[in-house]
N, C-alpha and C. Protein backbone atom coordinates (compact mmCIF):
# COMPACT_ATOMS: atom_id res chain seq x y z
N UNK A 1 37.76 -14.93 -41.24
CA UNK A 1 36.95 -16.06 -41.64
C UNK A 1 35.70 -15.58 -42.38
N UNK A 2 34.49 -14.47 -41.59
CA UNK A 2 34.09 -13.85 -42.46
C UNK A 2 34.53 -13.45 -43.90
N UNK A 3 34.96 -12.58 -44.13
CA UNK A 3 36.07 -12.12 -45.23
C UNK A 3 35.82 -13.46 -45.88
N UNK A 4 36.69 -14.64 -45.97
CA UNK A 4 36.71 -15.51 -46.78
C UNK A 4 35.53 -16.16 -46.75
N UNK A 5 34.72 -16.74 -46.49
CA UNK A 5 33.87 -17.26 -46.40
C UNK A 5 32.44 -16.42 -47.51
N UNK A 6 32.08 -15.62 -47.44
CA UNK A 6 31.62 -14.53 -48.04
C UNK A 6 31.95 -14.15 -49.03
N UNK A 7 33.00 -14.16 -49.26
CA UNK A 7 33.74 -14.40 -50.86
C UNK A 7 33.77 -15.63 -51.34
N UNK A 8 33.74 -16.87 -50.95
CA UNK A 8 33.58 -17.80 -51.49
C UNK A 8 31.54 -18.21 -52.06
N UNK A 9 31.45 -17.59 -51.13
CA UNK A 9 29.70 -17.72 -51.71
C UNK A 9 29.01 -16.68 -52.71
N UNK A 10 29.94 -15.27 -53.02
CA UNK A 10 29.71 -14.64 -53.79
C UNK A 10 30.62 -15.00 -55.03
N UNK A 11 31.60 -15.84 -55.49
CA UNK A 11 31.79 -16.27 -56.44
C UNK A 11 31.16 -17.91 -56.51
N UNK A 12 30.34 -17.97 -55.90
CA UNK A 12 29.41 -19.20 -56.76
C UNK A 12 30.17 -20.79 -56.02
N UNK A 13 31.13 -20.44 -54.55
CA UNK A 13 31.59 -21.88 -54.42
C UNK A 13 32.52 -22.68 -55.05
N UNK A 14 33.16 -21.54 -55.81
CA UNK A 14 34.06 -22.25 -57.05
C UNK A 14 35.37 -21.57 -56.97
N UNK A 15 36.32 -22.37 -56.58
CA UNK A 15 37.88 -22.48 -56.35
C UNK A 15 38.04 -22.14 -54.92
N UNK A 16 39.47 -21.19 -54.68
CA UNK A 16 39.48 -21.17 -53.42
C UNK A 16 39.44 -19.88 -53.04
N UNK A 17 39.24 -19.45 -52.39
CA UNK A 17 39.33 -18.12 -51.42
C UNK A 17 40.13 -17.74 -50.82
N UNK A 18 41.72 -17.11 -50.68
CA UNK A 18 42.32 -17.23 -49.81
C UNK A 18 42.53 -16.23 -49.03
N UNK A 19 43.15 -15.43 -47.75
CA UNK A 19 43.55 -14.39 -47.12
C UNK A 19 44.73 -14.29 -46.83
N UNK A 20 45.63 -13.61 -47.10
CA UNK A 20 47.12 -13.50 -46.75
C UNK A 20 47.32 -12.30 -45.66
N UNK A 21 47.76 -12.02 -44.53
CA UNK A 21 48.25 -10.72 -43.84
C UNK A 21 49.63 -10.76 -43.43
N UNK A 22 49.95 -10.06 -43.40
CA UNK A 22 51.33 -9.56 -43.66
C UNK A 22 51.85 -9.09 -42.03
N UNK A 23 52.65 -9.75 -41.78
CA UNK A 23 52.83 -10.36 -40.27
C UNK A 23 53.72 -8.81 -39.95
N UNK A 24 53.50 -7.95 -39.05
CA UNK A 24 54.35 -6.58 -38.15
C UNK A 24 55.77 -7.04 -38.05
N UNK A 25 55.92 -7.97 -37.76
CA UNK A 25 57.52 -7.96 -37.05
C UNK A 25 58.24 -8.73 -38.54
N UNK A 26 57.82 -9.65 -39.49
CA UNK A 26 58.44 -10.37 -40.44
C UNK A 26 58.57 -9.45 -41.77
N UNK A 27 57.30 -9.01 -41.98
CA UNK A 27 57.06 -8.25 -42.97
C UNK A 27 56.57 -9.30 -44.07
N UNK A 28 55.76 -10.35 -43.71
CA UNK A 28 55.83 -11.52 -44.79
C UNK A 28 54.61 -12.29 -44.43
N UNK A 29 53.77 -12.35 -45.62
CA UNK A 29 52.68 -12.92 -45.61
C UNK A 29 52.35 -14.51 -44.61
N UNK A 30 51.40 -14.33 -43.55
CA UNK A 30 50.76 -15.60 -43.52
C UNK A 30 49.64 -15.80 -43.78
N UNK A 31 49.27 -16.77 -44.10
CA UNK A 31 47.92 -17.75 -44.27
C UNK A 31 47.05 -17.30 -43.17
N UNK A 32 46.04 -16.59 -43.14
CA UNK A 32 45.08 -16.08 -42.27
C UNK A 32 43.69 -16.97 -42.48
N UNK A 33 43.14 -16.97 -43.58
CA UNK A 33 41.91 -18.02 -43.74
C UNK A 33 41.36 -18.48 -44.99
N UNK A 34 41.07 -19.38 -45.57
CA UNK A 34 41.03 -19.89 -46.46
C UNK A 34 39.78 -20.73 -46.52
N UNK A 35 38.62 -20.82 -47.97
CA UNK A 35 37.62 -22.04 -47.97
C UNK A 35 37.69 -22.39 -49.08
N UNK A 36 37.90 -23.67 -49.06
CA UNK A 36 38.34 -24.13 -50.48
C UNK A 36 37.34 -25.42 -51.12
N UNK A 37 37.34 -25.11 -52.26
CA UNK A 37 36.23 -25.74 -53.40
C UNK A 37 36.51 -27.34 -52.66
N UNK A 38 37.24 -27.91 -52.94
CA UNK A 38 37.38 -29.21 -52.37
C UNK A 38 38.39 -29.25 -50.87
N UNK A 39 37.55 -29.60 -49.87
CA UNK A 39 38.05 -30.01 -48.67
C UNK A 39 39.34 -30.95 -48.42
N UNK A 40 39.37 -31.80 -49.44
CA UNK A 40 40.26 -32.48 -49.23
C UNK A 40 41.36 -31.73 -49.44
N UNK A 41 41.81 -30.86 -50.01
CA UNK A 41 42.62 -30.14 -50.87
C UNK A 41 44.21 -29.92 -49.92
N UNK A 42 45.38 -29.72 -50.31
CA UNK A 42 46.68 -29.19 -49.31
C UNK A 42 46.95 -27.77 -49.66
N UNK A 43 46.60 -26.85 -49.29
CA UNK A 43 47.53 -25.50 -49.66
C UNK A 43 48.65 -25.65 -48.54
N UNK A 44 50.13 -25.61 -49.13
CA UNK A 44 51.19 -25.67 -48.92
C UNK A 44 51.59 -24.25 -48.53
N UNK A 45 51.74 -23.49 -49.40
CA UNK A 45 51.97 -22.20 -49.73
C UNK A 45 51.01 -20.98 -48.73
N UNK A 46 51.82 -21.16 -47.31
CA UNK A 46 51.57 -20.41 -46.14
C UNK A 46 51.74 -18.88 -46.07
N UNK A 47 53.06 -18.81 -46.84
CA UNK A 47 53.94 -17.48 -47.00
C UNK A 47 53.09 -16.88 -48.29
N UNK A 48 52.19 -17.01 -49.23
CA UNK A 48 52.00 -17.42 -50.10
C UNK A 48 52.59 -17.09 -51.48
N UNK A 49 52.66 -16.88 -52.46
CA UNK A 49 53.66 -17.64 -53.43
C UNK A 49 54.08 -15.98 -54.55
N UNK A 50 54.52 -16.11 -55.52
CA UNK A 50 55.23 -15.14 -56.27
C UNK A 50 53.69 -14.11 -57.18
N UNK A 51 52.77 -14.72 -57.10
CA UNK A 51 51.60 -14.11 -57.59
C UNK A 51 51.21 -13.36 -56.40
N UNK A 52 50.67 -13.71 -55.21
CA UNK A 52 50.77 -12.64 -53.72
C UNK A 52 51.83 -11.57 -53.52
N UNK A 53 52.94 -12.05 -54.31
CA UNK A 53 53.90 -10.72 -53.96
C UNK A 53 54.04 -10.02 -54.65
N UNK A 54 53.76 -10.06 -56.39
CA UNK A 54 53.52 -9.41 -57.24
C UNK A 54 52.30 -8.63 -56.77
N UNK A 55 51.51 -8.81 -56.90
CA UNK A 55 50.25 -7.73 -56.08
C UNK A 55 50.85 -6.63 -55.22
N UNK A 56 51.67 -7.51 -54.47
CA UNK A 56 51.91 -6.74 -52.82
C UNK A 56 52.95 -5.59 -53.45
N UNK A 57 53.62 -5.85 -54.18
CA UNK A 57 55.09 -4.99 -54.85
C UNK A 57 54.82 -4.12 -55.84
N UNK A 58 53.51 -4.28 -56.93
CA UNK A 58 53.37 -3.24 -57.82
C UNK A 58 51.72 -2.90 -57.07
N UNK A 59 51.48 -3.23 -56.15
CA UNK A 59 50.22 -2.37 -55.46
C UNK A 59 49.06 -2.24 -56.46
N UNK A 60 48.98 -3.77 -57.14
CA UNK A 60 47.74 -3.07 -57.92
C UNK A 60 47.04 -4.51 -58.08
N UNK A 61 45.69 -5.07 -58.78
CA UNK A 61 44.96 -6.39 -58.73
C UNK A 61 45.77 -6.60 -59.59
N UNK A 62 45.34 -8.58 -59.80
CA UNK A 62 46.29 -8.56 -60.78
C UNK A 62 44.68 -10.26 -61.47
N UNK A 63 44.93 -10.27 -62.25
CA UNK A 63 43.93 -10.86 -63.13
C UNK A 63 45.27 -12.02 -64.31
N UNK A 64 44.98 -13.33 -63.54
CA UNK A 64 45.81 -14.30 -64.50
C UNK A 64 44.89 -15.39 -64.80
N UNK A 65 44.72 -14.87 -66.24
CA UNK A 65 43.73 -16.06 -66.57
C UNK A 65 44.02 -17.48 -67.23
N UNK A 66 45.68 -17.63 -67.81
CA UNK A 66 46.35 -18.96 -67.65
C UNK A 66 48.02 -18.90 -66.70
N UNK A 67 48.29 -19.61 -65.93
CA UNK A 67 49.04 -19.63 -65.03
C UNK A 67 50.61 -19.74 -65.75
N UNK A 68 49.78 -20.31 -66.77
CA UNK A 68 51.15 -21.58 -68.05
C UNK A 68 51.63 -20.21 -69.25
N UNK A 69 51.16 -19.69 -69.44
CA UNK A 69 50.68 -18.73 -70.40
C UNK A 69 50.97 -16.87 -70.34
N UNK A 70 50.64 -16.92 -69.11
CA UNK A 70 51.16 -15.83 -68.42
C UNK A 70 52.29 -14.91 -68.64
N UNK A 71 52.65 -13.87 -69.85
CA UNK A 71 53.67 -13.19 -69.63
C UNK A 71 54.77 -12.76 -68.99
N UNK A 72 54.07 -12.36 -67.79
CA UNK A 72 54.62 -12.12 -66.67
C UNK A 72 55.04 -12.59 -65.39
N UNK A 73 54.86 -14.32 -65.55
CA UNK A 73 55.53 -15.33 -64.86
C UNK A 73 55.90 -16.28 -65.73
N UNK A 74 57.37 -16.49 -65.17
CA UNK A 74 58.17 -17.53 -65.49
C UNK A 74 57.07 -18.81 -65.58
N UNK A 75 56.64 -20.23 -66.30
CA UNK A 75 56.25 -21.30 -66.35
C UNK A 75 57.01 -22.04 -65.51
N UNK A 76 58.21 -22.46 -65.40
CA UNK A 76 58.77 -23.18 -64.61
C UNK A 76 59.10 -22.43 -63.25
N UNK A 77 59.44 -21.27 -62.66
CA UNK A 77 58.89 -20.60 -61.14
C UNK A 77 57.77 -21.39 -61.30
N UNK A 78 56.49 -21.01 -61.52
CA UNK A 78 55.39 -21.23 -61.30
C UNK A 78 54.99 -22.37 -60.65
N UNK A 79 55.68 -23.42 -61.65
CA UNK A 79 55.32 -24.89 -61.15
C UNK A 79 56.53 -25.35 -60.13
N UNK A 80 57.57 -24.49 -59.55
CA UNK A 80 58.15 -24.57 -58.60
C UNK A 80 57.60 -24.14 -57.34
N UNK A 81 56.69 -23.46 -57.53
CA UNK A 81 56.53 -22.54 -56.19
C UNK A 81 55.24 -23.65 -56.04
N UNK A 82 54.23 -24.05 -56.85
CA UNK A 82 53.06 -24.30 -56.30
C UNK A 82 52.88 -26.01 -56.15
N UNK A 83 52.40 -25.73 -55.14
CA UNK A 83 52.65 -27.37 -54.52
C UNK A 83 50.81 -27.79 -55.33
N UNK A 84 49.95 -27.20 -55.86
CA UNK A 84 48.79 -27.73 -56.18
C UNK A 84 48.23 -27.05 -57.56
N UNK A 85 47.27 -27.42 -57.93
CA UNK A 85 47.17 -26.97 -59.84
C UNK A 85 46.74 -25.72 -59.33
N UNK A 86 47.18 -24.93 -59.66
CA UNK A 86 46.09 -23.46 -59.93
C UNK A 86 46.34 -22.78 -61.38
N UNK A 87 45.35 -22.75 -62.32
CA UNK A 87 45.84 -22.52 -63.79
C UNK A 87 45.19 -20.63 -63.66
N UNK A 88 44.37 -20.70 -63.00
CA UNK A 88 44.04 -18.64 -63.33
C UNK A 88 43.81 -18.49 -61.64
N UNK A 89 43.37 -17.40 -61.62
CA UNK A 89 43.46 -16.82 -60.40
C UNK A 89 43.09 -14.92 -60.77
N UNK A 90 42.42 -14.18 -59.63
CA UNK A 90 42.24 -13.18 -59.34
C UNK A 90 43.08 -12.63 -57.98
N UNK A 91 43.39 -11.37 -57.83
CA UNK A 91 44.05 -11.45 -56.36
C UNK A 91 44.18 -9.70 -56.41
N UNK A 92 43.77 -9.44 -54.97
CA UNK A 92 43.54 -7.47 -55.00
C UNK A 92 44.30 -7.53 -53.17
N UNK A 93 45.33 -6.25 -54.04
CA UNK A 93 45.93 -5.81 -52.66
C UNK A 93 45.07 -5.29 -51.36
N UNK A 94 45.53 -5.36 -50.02
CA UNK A 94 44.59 -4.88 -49.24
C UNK A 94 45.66 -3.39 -48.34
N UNK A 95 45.52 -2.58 -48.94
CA UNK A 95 46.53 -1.59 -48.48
C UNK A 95 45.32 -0.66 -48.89
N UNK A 96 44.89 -0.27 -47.08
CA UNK A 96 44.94 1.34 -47.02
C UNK A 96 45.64 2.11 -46.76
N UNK A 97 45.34 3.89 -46.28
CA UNK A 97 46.29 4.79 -46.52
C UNK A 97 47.33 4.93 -45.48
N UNK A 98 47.14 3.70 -44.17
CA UNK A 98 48.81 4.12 -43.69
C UNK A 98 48.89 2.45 -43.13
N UNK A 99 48.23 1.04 -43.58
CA UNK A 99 48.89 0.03 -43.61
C UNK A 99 49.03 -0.39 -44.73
N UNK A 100 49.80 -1.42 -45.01
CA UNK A 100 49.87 -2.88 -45.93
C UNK A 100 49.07 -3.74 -45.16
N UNK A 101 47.94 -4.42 -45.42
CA UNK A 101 47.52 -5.17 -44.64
C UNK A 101 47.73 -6.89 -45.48
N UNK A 102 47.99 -7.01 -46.39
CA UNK A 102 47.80 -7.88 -47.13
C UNK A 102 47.06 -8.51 -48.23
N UNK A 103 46.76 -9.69 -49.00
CA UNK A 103 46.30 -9.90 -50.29
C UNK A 103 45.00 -10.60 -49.85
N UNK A 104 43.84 -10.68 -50.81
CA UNK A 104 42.93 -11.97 -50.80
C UNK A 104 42.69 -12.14 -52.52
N UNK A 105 42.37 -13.49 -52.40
CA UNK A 105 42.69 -14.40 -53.61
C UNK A 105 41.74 -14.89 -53.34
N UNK A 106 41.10 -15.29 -54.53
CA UNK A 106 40.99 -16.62 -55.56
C UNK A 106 41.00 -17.02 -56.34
N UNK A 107 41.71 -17.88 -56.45
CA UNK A 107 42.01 -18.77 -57.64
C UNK A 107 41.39 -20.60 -57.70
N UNK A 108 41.71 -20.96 -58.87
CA UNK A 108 40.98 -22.20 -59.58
C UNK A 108 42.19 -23.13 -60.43
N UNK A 109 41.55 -24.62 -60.88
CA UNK A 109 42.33 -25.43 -61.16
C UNK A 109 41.71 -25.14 -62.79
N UNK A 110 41.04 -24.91 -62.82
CA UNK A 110 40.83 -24.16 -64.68
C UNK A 110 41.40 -23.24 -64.98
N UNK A 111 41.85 -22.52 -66.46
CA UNK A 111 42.26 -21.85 -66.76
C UNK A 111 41.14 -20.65 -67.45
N UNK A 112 41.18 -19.42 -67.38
CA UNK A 112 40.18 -18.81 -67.90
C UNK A 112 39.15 -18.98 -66.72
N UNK A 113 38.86 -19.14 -65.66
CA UNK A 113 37.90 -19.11 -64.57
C UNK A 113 37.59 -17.92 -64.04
N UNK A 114 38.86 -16.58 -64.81
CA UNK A 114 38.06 -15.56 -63.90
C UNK A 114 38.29 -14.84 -65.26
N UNK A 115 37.44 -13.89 -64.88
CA UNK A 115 37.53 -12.39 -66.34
C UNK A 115 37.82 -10.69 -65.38
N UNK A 116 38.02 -10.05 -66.41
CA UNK A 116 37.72 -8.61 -65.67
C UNK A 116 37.24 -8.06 -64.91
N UNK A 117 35.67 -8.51 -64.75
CA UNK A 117 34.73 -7.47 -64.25
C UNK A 117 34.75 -8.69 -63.01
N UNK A 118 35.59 -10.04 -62.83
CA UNK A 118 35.14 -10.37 -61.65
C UNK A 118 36.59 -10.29 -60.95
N UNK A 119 37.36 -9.69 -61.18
CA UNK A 119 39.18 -8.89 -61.20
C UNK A 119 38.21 -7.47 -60.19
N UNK A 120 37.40 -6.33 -61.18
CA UNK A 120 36.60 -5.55 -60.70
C UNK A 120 35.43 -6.04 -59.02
N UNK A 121 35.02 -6.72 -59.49
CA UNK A 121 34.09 -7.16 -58.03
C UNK A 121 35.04 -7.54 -57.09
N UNK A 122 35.92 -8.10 -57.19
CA UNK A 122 36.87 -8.59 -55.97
C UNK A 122 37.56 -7.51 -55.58
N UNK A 123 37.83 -6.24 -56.50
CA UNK A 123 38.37 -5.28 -55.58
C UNK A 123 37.58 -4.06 -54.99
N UNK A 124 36.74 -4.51 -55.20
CA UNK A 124 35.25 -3.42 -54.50
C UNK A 124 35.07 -4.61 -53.27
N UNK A 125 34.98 -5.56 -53.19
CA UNK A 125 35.20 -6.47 -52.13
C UNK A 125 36.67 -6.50 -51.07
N UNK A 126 37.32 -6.19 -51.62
CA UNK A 126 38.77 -6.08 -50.87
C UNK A 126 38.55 -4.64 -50.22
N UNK A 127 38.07 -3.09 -50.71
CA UNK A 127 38.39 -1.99 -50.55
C UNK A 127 36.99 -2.29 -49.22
N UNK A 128 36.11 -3.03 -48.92
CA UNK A 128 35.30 -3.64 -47.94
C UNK A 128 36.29 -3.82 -46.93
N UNK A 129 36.76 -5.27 -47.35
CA UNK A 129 37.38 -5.94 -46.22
C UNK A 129 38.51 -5.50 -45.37
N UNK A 130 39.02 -4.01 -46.03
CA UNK A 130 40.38 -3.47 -46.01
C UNK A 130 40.07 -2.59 -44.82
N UNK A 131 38.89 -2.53 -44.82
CA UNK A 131 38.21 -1.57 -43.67
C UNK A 131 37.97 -1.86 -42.77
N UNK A 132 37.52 -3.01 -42.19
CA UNK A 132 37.16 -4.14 -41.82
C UNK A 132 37.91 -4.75 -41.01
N UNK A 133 39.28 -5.43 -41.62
CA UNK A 133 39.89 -5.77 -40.68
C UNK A 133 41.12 -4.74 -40.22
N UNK A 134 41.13 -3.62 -41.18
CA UNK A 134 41.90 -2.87 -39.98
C UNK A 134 41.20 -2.19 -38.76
N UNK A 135 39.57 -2.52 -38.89
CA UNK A 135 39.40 -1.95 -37.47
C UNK A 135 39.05 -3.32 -36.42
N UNK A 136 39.46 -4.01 -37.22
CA UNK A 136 39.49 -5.50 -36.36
C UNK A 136 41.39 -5.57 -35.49
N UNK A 137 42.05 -5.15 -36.21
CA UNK A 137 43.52 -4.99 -35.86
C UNK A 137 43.37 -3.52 -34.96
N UNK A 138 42.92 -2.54 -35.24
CA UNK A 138 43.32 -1.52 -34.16
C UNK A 138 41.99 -2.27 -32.95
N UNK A 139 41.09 -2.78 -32.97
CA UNK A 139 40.37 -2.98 -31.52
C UNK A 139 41.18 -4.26 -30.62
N UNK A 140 41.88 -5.10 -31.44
CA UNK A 140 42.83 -5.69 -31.07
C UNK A 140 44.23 -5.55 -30.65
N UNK A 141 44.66 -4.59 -30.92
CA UNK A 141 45.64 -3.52 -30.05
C UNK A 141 45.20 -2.82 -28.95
N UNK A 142 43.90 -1.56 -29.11
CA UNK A 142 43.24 -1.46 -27.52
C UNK A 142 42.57 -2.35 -26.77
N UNK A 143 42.54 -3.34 -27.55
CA UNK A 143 42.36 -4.51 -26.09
C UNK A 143 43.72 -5.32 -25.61
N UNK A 144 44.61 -4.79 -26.06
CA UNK A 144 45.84 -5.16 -25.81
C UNK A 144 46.68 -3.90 -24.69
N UNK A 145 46.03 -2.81 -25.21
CA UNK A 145 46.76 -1.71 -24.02
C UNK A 145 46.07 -1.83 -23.12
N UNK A 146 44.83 -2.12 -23.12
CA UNK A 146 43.49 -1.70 -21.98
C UNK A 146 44.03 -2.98 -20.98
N UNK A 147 44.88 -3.66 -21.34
CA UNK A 147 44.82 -4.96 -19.96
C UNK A 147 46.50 -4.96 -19.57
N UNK A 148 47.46 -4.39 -20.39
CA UNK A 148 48.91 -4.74 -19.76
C UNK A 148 49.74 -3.39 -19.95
N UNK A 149 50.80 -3.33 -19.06
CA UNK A 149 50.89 -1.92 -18.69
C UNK A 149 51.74 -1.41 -20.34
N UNK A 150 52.08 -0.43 -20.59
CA UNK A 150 52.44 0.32 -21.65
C UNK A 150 54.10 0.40 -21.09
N UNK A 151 54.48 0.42 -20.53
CA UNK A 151 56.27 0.17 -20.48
C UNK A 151 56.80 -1.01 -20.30
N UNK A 152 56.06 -1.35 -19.62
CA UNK A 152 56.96 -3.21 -18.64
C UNK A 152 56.30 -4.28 -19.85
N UNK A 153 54.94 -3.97 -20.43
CA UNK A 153 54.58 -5.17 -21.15
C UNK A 153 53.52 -5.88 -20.23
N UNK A 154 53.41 -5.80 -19.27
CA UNK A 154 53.30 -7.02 -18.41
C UNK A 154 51.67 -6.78 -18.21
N UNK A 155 51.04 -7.95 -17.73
CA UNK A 155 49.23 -7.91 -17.48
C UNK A 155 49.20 -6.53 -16.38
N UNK A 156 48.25 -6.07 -16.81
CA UNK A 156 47.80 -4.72 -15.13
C UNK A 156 47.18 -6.23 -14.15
N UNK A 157 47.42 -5.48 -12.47
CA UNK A 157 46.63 -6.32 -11.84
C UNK A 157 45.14 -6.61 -11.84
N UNK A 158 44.54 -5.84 -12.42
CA UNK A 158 43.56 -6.53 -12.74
C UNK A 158 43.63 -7.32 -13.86
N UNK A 159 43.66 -7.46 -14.37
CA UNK A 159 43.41 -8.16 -15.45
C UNK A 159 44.04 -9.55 -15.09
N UNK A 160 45.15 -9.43 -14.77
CA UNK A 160 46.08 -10.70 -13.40
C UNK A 160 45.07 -11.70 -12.78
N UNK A 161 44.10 -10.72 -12.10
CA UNK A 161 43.40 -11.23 -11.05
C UNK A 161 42.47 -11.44 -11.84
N UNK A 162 41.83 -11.14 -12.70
CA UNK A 162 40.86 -11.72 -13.06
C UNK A 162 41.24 -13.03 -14.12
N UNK A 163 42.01 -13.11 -14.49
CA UNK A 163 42.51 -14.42 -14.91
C UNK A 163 43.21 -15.50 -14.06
N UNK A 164 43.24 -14.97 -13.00
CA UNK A 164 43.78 -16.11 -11.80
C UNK A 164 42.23 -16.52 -11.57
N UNK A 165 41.14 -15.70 -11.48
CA UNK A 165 39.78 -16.49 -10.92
C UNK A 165 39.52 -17.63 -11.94
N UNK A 166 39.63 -17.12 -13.41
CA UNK A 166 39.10 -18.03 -14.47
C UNK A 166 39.96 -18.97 -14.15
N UNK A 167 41.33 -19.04 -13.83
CA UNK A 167 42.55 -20.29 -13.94
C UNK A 167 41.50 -21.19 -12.71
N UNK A 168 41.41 -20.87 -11.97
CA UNK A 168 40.87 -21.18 -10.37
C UNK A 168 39.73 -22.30 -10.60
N UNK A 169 38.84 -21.33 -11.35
CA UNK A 169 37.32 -22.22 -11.39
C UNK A 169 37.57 -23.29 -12.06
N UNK A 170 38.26 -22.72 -13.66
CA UNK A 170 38.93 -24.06 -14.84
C UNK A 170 38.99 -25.44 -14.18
N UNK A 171 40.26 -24.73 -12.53
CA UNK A 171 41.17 -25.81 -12.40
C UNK A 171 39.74 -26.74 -11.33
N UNK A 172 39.35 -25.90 -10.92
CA UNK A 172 38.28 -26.91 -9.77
C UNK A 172 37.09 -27.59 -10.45
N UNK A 173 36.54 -27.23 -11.80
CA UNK A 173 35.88 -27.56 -12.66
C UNK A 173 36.54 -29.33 -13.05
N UNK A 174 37.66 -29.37 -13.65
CA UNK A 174 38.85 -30.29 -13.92
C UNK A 174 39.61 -31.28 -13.05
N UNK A 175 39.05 -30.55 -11.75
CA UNK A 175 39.83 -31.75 -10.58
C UNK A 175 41.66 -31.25 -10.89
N UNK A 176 42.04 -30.39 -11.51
CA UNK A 176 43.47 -30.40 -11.81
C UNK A 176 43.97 -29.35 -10.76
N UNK A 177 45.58 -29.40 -10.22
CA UNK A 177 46.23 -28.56 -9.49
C UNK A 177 46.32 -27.83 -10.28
N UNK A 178 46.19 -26.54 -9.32
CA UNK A 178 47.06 -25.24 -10.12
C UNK A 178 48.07 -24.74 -9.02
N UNK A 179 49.17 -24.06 -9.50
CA UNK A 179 50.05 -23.44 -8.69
C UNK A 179 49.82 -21.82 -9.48
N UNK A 180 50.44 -21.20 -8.21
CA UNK A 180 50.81 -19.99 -8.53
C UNK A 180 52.01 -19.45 -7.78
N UNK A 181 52.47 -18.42 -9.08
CA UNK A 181 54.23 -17.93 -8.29
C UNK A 181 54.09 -16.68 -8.58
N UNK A 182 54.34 -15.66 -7.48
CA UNK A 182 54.47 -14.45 -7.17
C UNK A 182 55.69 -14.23 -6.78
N UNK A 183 56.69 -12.96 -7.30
CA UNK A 183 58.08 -12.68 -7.01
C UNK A 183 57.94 -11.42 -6.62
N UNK A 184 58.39 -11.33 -5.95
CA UNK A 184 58.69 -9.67 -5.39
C UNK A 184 60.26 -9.25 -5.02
N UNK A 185 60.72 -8.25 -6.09
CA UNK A 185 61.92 -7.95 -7.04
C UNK A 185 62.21 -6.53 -6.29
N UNK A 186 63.24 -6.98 -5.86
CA UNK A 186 63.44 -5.81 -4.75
C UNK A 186 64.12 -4.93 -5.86
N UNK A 187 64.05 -3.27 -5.94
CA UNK A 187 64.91 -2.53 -6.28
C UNK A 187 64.35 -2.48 -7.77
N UNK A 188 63.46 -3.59 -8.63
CA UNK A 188 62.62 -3.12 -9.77
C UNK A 188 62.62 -2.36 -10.45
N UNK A 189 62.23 -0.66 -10.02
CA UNK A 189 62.42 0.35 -10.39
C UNK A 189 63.84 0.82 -10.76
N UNK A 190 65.09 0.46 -10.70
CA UNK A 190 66.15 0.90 -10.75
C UNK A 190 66.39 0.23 -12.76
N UNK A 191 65.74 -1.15 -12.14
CA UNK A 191 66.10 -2.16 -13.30
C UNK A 191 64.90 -1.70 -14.80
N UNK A 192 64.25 -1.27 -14.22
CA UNK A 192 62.99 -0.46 -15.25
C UNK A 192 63.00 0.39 -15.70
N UNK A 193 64.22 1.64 -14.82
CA UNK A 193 64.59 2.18 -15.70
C UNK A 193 65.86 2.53 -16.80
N UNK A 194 66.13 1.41 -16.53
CA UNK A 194 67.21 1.19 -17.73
C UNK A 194 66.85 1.50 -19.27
């Protein structure tokens, strides 16, 4: 959200901002965060569209300053894939040296809205953010080992117990029942180590 947000105020509030990351298990862009010139607006295009993957596939920015016009996209793809006007657009890969992390964009309903040197600022801004959130993704993995065990998957007991207190207070806070179910799995170890 940072990330986008911050880019939308260093290009002046004008078009949209978008973030794409590139999901571990799919291998395929989602919609991470977005601020867009007009609120009312629909971005459709979750996965996001044939200009995000061009980036992602020749690993380099890519600077389209008419959408219609464009060499290197089909006109009719174009207006297939995009559910809303976008006539230019800027967009810089976010790949450091041992992830793909994904794209950030922005683009506009004008054509000619972006030039070179702001193709250049967005990827001195990306080679930022690239840093950024991969140490936002690895502290989010050790806070992912630090609480559940490393073979089974499963919460450590602490961490168990300390989320049974929060469930506890929630529920007495709320007037709501809570239950709890504890199993005890005879022979476990046999089945664990399979």
């Amino acid at each position: 959200e940072i990330v986008v947000l911050k880019n939308f105020e260093l290009f002046g509030s004008k078009g949209n901002v978008i973030l794409y990351l590139l999901a571990e298990k799919t291998r395929k862009l989602e919609l991470r965060a977005i601020k867009k010139e007009d609120p009312g607006e629909k971005i459709k295009e979750k996965a996001g569209d044939l200009f995000d993957y061009w980036v992602l596939r020749h690993n380099q920015p890519l600077l389209v300053e008419s959408t219609i016009s464009d060499f290197r996209f089909d006109p009719e793809m174009v207006k297939q894939q995009l559910s809303r006007p976008v006539n230019s657009l800027i967009c810089v890969p976010l790949i450091t040296d041992t992830n793909v992390l994904g794209v950030l964009r922005v683009d506009s309903g004008f054509s000619e809205a972006y030039n070179s040197d702001d193709l250049r600022f967005l990827a001195h801004i990306g080679d930022i953010s690239k840093l950024s959130l991969e140490n936002a993704i690895y502290f989010g993995h050790m806070q992912a080992l630090s609480i559940t065990d490393g073979l089974t998957g499963i919460f450590l007991r602490r961490h168990a117990l300390d989320r049974l207190k929060d469930e506890y207070l929630r529920a007495q806070r709320s007037k709501s029942p809570l239950s709890f179910l504890m199993l005890d799995l005879d022979h476990f170890k046999e089945l664990n180590d399979i």
